[in-house]
N, C-alpha and C. Protein backbone atom coordinates (compact mmCIF):
# COMPACT_ATOMS: atom_id res chain seq x y z
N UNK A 1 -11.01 13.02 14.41
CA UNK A 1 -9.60 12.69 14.33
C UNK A 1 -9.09 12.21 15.70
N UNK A 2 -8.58 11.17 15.66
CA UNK A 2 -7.53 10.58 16.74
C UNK A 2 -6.43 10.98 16.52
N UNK A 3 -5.53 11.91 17.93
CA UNK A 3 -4.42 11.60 17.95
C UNK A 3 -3.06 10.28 18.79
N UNK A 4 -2.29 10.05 18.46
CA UNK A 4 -1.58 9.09 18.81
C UNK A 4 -0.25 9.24 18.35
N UNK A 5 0.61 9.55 19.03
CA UNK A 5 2.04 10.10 18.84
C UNK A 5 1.74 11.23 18.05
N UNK A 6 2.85 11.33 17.21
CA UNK A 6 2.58 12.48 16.30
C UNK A 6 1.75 12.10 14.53
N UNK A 7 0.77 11.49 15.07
CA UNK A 7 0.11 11.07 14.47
C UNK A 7 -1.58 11.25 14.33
N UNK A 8 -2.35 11.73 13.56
CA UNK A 8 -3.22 11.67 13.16
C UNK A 8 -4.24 10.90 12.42
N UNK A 9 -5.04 10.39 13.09
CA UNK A 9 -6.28 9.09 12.19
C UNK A 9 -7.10 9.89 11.82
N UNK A 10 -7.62 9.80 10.82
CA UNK A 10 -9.43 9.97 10.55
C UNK A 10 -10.37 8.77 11.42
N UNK A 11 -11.09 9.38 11.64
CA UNK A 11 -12.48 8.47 12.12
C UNK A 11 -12.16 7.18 11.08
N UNK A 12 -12.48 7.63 10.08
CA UNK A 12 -12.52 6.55 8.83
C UNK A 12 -11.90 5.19 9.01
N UNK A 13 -10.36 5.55 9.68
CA UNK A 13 -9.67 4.42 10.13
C UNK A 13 -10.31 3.46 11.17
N UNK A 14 -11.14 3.37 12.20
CA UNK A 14 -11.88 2.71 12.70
C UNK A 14 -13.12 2.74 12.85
N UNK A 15 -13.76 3.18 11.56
CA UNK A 15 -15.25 3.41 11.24
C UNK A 15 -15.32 2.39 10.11
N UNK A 16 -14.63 2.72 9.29
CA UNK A 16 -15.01 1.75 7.84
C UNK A 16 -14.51 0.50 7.91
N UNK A 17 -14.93 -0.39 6.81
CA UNK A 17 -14.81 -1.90 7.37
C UNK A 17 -13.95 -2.27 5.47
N UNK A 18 -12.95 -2.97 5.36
CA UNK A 18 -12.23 -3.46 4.50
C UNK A 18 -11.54 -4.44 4.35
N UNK A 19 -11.76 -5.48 3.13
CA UNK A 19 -10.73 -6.88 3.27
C UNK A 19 -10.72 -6.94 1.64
N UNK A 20 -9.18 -6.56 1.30
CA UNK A 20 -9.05 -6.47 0.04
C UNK A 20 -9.50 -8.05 -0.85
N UNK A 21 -10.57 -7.81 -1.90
CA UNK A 21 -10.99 -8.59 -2.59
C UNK A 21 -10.20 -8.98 -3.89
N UNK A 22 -8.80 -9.63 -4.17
CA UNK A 22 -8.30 -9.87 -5.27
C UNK A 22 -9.08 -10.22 -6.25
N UNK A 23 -10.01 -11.28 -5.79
CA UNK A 23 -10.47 -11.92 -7.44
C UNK A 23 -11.85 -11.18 -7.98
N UNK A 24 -12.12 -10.28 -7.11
CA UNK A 24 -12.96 -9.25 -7.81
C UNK A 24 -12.75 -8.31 -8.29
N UNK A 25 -11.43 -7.47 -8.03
CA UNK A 25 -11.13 -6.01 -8.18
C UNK A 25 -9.94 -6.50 -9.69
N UNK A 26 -9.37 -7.64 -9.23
CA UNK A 26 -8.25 -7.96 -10.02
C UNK A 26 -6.81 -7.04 -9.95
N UNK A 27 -6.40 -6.51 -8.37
CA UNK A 27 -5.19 -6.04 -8.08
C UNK A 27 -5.12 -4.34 -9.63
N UNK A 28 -6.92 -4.05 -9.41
CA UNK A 28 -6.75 -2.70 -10.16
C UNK A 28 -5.69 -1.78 -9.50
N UNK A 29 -5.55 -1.22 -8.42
CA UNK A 29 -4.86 -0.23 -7.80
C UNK A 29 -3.11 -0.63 -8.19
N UNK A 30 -2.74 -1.80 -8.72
CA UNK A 30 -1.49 -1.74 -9.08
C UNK A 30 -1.06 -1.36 -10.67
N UNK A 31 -2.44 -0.75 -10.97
CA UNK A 31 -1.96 -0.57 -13.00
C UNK A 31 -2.93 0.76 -12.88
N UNK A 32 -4.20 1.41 -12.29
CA UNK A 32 -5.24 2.54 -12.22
C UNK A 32 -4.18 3.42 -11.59
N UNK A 33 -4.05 4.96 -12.14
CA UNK A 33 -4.08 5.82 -10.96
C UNK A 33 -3.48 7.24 -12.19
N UNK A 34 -2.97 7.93 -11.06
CA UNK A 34 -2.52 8.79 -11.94
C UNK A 34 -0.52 8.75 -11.67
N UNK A 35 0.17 8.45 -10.87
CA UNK A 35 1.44 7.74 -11.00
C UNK A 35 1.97 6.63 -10.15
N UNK A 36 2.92 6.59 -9.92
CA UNK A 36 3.29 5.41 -9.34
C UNK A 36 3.01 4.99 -8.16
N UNK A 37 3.76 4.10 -7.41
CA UNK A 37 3.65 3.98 -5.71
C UNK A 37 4.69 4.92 -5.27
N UNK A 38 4.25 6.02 -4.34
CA UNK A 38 4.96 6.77 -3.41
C UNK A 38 6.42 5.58 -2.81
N UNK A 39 7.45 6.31 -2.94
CA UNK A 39 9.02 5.49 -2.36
C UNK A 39 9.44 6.32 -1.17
N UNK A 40 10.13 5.50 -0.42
CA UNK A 40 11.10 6.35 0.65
C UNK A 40 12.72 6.67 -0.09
N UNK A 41 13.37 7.39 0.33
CA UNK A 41 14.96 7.22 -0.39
C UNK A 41 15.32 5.62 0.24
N UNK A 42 15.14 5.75 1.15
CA UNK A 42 15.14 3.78 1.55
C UNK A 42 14.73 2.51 0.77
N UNK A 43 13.39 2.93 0.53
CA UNK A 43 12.80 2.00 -0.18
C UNK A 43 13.56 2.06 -2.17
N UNK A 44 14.01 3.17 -2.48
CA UNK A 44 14.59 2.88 -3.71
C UNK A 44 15.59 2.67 -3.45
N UNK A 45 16.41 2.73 -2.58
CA UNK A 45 17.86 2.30 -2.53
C UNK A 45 17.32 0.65 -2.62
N UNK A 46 16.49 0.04 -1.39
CA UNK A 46 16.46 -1.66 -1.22
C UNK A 46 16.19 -2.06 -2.16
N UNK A 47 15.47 -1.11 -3.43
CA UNK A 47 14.27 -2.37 -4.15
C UNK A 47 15.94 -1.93 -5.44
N UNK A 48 16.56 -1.11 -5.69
CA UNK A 48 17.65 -1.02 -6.53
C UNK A 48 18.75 -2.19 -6.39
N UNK A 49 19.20 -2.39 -4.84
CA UNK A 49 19.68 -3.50 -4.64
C UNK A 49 19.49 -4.91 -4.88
N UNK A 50 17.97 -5.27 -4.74
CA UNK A 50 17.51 -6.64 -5.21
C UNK A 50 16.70 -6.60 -6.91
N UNK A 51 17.10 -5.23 -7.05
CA UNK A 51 16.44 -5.77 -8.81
C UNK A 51 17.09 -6.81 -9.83
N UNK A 52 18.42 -7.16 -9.20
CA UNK A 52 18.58 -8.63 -10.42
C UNK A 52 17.87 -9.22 -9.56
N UNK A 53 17.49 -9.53 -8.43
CA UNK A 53 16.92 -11.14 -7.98
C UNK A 53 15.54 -11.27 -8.30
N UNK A 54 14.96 -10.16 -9.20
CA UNK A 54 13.08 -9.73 -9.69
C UNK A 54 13.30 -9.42 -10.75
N UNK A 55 14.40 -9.25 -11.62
CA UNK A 55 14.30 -8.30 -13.02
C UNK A 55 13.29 -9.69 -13.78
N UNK A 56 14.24 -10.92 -13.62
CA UNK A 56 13.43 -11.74 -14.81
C UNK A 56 11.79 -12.10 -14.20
N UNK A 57 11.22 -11.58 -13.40
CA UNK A 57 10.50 -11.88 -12.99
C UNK A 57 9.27 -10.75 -13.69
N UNK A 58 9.67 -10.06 -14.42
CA UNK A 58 8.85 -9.35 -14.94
C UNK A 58 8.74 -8.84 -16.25
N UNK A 59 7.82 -8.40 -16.98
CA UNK A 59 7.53 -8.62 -18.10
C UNK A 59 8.35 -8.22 -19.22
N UNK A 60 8.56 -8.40 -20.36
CA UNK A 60 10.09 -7.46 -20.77
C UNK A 60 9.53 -5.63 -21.41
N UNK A 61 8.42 -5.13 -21.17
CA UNK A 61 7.66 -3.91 -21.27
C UNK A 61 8.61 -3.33 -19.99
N UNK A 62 8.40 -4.10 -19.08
CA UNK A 62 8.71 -3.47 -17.21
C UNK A 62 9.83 -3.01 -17.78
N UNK A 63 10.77 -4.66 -18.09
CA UNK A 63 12.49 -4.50 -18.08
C UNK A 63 12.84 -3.44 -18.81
N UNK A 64 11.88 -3.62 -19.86
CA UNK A 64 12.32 -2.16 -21.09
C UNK A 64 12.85 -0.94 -20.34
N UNK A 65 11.31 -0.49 -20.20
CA UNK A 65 11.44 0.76 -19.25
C UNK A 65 12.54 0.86 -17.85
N UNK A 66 12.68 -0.07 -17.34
CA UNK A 66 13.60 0.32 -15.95
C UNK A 66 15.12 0.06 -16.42
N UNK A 67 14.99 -0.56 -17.77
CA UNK A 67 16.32 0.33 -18.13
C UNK A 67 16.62 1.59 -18.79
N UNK A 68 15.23 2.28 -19.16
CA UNK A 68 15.64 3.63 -20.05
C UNK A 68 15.86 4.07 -19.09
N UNK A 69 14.98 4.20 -18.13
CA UNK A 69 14.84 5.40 -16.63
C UNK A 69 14.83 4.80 -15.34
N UNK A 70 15.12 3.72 -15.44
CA UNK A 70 15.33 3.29 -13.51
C UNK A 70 13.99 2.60 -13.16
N UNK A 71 13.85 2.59 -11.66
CA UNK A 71 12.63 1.49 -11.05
C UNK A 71 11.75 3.01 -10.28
N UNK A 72 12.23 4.41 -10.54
CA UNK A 72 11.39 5.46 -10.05
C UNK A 72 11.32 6.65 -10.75
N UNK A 73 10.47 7.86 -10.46
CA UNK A 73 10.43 9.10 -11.33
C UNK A 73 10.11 9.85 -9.89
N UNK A 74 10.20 10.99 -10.43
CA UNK A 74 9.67 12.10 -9.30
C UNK A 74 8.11 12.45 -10.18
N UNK A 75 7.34 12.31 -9.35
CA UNK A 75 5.65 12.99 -9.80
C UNK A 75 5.93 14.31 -9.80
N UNK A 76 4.66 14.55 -10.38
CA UNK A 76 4.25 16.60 -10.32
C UNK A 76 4.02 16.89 -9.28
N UNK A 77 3.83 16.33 -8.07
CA UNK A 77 3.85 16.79 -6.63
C UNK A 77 5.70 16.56 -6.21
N UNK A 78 6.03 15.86 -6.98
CA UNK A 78 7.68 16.21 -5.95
C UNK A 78 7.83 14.78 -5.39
N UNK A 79 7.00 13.74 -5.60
CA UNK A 79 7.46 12.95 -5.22
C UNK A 79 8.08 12.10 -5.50
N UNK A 80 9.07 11.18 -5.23
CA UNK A 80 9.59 9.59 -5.65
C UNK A 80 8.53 8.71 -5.97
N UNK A 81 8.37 8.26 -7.17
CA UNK A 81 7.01 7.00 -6.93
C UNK A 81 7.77 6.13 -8.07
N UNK A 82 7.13 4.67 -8.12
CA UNK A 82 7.68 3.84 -8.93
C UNK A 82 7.37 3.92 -10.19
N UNK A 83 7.97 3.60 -11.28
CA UNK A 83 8.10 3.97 -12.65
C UNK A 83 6.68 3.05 -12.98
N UNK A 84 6.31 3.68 -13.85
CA UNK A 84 4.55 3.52 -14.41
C UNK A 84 5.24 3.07 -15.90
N UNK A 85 4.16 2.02 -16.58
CA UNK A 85 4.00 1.73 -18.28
C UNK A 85 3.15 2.33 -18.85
N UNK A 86 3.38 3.12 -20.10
CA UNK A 86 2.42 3.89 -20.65
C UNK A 86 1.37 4.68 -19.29
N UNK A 87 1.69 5.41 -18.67
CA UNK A 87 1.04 5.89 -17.49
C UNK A 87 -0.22 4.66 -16.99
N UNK A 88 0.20 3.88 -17.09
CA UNK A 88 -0.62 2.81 -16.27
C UNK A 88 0.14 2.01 -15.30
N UNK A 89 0.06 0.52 -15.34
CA UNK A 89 0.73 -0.73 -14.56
C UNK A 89 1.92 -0.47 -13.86
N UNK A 90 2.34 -0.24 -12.63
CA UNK A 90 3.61 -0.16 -11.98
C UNK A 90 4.77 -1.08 -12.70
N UNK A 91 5.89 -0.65 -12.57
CA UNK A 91 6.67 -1.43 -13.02
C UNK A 91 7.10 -2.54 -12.78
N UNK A 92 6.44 -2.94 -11.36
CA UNK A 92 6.54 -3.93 -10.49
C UNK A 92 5.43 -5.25 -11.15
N UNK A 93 4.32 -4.55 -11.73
CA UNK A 93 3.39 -5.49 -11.32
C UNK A 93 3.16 -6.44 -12.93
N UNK A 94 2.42 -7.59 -12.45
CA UNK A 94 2.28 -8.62 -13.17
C UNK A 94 1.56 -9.03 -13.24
N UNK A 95 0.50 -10.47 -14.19
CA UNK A 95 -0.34 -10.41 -14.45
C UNK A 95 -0.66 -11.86 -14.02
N UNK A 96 -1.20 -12.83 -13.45
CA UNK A 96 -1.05 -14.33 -12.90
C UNK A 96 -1.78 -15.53 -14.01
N UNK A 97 -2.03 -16.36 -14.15
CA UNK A 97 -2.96 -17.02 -15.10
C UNK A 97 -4.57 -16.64 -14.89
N UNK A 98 -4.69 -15.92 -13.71
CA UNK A 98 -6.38 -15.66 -13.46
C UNK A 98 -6.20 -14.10 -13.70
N UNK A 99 -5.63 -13.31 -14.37
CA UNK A 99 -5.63 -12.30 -14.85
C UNK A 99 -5.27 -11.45 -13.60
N UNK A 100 -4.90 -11.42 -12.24
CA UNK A 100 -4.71 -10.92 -11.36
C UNK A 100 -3.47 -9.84 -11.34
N UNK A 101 -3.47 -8.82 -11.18
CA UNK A 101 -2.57 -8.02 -10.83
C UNK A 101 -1.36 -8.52 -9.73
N UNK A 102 -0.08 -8.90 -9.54
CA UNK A 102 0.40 -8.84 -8.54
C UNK A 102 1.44 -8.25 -8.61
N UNK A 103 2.17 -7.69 -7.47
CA UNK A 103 3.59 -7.31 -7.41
C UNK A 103 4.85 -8.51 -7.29
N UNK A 104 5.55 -7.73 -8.12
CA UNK A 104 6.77 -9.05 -8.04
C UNK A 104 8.05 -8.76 -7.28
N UNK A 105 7.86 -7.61 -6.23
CA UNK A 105 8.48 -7.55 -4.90
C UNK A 105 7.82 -8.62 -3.80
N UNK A 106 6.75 -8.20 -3.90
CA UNK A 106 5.94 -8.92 -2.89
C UNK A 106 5.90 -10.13 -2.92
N UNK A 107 5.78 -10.83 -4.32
CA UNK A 107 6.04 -12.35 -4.60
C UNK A 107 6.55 -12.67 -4.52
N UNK A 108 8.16 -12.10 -4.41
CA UNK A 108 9.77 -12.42 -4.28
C UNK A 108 9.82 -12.70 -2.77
N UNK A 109 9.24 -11.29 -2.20
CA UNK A 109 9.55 -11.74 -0.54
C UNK A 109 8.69 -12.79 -0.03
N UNK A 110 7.52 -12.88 0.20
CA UNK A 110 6.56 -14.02 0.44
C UNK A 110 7.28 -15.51 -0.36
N UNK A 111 7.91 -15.39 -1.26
CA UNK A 111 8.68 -16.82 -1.26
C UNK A 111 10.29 -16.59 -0.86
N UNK A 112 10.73 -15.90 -0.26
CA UNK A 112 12.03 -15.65 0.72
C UNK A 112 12.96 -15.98 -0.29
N UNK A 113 12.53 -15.47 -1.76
CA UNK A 113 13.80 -14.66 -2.42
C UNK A 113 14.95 -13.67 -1.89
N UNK A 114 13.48 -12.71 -1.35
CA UNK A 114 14.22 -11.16 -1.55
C UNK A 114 14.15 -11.27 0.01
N UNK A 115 14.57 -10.27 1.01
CA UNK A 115 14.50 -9.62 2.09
C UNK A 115 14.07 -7.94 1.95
N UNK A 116 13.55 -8.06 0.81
CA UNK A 116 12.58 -6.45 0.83
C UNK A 116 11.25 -6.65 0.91
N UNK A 117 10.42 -6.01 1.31
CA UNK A 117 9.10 -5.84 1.06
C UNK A 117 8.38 -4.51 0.32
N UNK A 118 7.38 -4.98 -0.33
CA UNK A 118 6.80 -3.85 -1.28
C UNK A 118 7.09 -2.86 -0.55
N UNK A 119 7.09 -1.59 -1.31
CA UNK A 119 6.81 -0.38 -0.55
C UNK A 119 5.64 -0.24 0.52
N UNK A 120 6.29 0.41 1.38
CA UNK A 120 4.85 0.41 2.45
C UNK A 120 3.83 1.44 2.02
N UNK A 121 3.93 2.42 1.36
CA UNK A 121 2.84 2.82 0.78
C UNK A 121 1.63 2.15 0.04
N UNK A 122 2.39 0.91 -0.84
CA UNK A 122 1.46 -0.32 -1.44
C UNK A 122 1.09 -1.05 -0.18
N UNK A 123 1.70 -1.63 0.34
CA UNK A 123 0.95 -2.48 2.06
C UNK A 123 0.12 -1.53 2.73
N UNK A 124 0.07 -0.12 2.79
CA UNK A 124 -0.58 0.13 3.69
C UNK A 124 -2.27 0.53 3.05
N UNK A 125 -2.04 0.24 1.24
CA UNK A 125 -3.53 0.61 0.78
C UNK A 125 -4.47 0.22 0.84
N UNK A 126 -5.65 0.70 1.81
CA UNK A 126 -6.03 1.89 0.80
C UNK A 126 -5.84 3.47 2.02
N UNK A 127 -4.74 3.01 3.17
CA UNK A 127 -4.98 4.41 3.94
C UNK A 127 -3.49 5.31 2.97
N UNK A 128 -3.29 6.15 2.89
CA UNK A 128 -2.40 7.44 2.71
C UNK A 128 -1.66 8.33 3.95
N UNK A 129 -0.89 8.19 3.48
CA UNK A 129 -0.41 8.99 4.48
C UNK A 129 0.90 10.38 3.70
N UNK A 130 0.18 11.52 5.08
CA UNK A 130 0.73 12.51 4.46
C UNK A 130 1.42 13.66 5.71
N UNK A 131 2.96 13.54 5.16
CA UNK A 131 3.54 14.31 6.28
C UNK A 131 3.55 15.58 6.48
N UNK A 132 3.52 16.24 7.72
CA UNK A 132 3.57 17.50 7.71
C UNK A 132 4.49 17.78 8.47
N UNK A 133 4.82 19.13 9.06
CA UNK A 133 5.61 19.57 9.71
C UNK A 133 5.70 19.00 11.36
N UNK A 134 4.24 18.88 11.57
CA UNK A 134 4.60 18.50 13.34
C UNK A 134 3.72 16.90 13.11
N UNK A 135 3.34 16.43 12.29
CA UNK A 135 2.53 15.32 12.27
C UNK A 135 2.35 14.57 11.10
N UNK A 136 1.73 13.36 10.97
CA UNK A 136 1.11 12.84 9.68
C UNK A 136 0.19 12.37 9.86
N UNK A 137 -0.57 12.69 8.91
CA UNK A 137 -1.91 12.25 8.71
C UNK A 137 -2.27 10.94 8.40
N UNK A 138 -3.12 9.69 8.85
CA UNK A 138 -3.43 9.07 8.02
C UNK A 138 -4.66 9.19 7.95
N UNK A 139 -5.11 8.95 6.26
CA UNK A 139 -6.49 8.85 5.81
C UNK A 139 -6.71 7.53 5.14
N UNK A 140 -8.01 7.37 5.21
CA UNK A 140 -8.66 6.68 3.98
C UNK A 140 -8.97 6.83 2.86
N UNK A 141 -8.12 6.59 2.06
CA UNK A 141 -8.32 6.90 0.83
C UNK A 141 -9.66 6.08 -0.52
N UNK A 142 -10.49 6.53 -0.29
CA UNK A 142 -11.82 5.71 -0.75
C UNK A 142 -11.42 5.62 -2.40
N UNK A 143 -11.31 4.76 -3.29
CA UNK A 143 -11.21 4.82 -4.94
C UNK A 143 -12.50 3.83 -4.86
N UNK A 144 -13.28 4.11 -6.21
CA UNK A 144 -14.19 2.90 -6.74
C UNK A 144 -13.92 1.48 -6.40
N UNK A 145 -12.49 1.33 -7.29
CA UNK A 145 -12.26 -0.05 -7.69
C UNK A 145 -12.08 -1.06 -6.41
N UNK A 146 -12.18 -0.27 -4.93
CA UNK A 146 -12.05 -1.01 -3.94
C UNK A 146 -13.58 -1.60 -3.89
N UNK A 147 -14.74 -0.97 -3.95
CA UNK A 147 -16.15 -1.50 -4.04
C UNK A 147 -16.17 -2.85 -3.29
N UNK A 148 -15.12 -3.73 -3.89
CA UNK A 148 -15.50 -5.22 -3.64
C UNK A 148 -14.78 -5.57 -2.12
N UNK A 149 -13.89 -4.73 -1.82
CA UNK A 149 -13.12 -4.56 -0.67
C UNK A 149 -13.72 -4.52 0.77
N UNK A 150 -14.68 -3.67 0.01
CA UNK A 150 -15.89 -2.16 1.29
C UNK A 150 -16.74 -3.83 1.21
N UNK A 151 -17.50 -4.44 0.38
CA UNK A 151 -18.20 -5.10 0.30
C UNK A 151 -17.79 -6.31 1.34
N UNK A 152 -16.55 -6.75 1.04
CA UNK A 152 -16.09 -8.02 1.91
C UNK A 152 -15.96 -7.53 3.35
N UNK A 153 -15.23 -7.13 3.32
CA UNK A 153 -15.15 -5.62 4.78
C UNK A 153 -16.53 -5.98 5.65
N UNK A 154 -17.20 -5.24 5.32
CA UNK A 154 -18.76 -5.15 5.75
C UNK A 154 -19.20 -6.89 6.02
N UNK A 155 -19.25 -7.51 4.98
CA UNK A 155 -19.47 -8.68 5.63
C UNK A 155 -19.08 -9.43 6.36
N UNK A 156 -17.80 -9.47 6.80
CA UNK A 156 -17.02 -10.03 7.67
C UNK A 156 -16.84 -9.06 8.73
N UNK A 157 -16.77 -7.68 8.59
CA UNK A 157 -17.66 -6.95 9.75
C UNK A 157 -15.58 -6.78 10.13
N UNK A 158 -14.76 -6.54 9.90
CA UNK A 158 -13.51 -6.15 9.84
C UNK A 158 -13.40 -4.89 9.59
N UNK A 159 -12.93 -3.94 10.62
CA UNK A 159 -12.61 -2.56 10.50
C UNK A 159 -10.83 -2.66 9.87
N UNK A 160 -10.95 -1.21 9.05
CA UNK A 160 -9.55 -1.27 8.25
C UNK A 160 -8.37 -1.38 9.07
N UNK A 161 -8.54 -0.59 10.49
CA UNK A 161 -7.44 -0.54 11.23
C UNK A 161 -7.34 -2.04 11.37
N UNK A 162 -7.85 -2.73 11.51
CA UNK A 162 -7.79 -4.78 11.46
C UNK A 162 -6.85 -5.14 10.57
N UNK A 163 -7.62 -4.79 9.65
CA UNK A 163 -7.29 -5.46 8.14
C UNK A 163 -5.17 -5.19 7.71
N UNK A 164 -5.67 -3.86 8.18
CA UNK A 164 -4.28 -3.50 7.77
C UNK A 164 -3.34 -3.29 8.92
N UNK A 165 -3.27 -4.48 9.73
CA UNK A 165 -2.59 -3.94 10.97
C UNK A 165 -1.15 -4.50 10.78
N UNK A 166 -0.63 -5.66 9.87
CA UNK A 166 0.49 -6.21 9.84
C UNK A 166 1.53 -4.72 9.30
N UNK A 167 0.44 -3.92 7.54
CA UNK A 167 1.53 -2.95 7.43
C UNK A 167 1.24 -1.77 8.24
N UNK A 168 0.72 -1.50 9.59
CA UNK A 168 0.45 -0.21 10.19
C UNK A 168 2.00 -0.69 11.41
N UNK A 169 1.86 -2.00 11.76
CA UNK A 169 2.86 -1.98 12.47
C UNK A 169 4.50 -1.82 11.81
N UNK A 170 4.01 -2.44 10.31
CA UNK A 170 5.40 -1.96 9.94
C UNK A 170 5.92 -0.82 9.60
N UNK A 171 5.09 0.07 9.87
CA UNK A 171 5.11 1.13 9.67
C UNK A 171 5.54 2.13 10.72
N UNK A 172 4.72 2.16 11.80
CA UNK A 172 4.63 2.99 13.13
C UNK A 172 4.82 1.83 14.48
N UNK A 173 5.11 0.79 14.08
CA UNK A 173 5.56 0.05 15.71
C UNK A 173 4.32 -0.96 16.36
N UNK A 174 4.54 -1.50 17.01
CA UNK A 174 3.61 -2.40 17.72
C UNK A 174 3.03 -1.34 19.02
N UNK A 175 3.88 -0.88 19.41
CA UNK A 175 3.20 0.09 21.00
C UNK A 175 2.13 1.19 20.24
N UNK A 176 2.97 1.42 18.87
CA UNK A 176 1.77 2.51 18.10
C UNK A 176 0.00 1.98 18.11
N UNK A 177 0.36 0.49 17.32
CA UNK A 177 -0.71 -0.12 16.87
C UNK A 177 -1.57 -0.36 18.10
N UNK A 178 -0.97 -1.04 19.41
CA UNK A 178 -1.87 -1.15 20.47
C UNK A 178 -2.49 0.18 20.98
N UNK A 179 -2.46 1.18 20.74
CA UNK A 179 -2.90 2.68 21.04
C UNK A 179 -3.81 2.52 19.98
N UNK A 180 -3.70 2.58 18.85
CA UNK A 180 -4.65 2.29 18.08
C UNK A 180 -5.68 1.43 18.50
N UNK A 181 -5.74 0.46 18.75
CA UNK A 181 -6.55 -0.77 19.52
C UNK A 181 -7.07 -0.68 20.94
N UNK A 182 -6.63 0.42 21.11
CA UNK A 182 -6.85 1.18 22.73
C UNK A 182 -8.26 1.99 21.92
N UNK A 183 -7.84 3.06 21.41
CA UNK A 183 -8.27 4.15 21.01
C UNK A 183 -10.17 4.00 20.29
N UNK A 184 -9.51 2.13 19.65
CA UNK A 184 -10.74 1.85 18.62
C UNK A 184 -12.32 1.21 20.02
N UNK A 185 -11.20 0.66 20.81
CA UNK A 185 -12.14 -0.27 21.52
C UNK A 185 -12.46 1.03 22.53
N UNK A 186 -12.10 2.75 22.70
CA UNK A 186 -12.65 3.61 24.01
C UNK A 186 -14.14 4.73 23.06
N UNK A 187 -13.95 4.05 21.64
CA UNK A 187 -14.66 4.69 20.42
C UNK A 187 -16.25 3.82 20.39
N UNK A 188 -15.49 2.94 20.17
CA UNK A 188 -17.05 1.65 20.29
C UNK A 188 -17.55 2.07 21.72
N UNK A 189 -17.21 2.12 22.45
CA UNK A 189 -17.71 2.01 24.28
C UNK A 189 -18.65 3.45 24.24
N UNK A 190 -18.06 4.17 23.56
CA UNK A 190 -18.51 5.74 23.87
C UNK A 190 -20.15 5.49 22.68
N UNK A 191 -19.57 4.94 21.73
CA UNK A 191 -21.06 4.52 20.77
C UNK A 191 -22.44 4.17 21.76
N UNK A 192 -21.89 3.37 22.50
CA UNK A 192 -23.03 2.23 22.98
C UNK A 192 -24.26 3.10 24.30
């Protein structure tokens, strides 16, 4: 474990190598799991605010549901996560002509509809993060359906802290991330 602010890495974070594979996995992790995407009270307030500028943007199953019960639920752990279909597909997500999973936050902002971005729990997958009293953890969270991920990863020889550095900074800061990049390159040195 690395520490860095009040923050905790696993090894994992600059040991394992990852570059999410869309057209192999087919955006499984946005319809597989057991509930939704983890929310901040932030993040459901923003994504509540721009749901007319995404409602038609999604399937009328989604619309159904986020009008019986909203765009979130609380899980059996207590948490906020985004409203699930038939305990599968986020309520967010959609299906492209190549059968691809995508989010239609994410598609909204990447074409400068919206000024929200997915939840950072979805940007930051496949690490987790979990708060505690004096710290948070981040891990790697290993599922199957990444396989093709680990696979591209490895060949292109990209460690996750890489891969996922746009949502680590949006997350914990740029001075965070360069500690990170400190931390990865005093790890390799000590290898050799």
């Amino acid at each position: 474990m690395i520490q860095i602010a009040n923050t905790l890495l696993s090894d994992d974070i600059f040991e394992e190598q990852f570059i999410c594979d869309l057209c192999k996995c087919k955006g499984e992790c946005c319809v597989a799991g057991e509930s939704g995407a983890p929310l901040t009270e932030e993040e459901f307030e923003q994504i509540n605010a721009i749901l007319p500028d995404i409602i038609d943007d999604l399937p009328p199953k989604a619309q159904k549901l986020i009008a019986a019960q909203g765009i979130a639920y609380t899980d059996t752990d207590g948490e906020l996560v985004t409203s699930i279909i038939n305990g599968e597909e986020c309520v967010f997500a959609y299906f492209d002509e190549n059968g691809i999973c995508k989010c239609a936050i994410d598609t909204a902002y990447r074409e400068g509809r919206i000024p929200v971005q997915k939840p950072v729990s979805c940007h930051l997958y496949p690490i987790r993060l979990t708060d505690y009293a004096d710290f948070t953890a981040v891990n790697y969270h290993r599922w199957s359906i990444c396989r093709p991920a680990v696979k591209l990863g490895r060949k292109e020889g990209v460690p996750l802290y890489r891969f996922l550095r746009d949502p680590l900074i949006r997350k914990f800061g740029e001075a965070w991330y360069n500690e990170v990049c400190e931390a990865a390159r005093l790890l390799a040195k000590e290898k050799k």
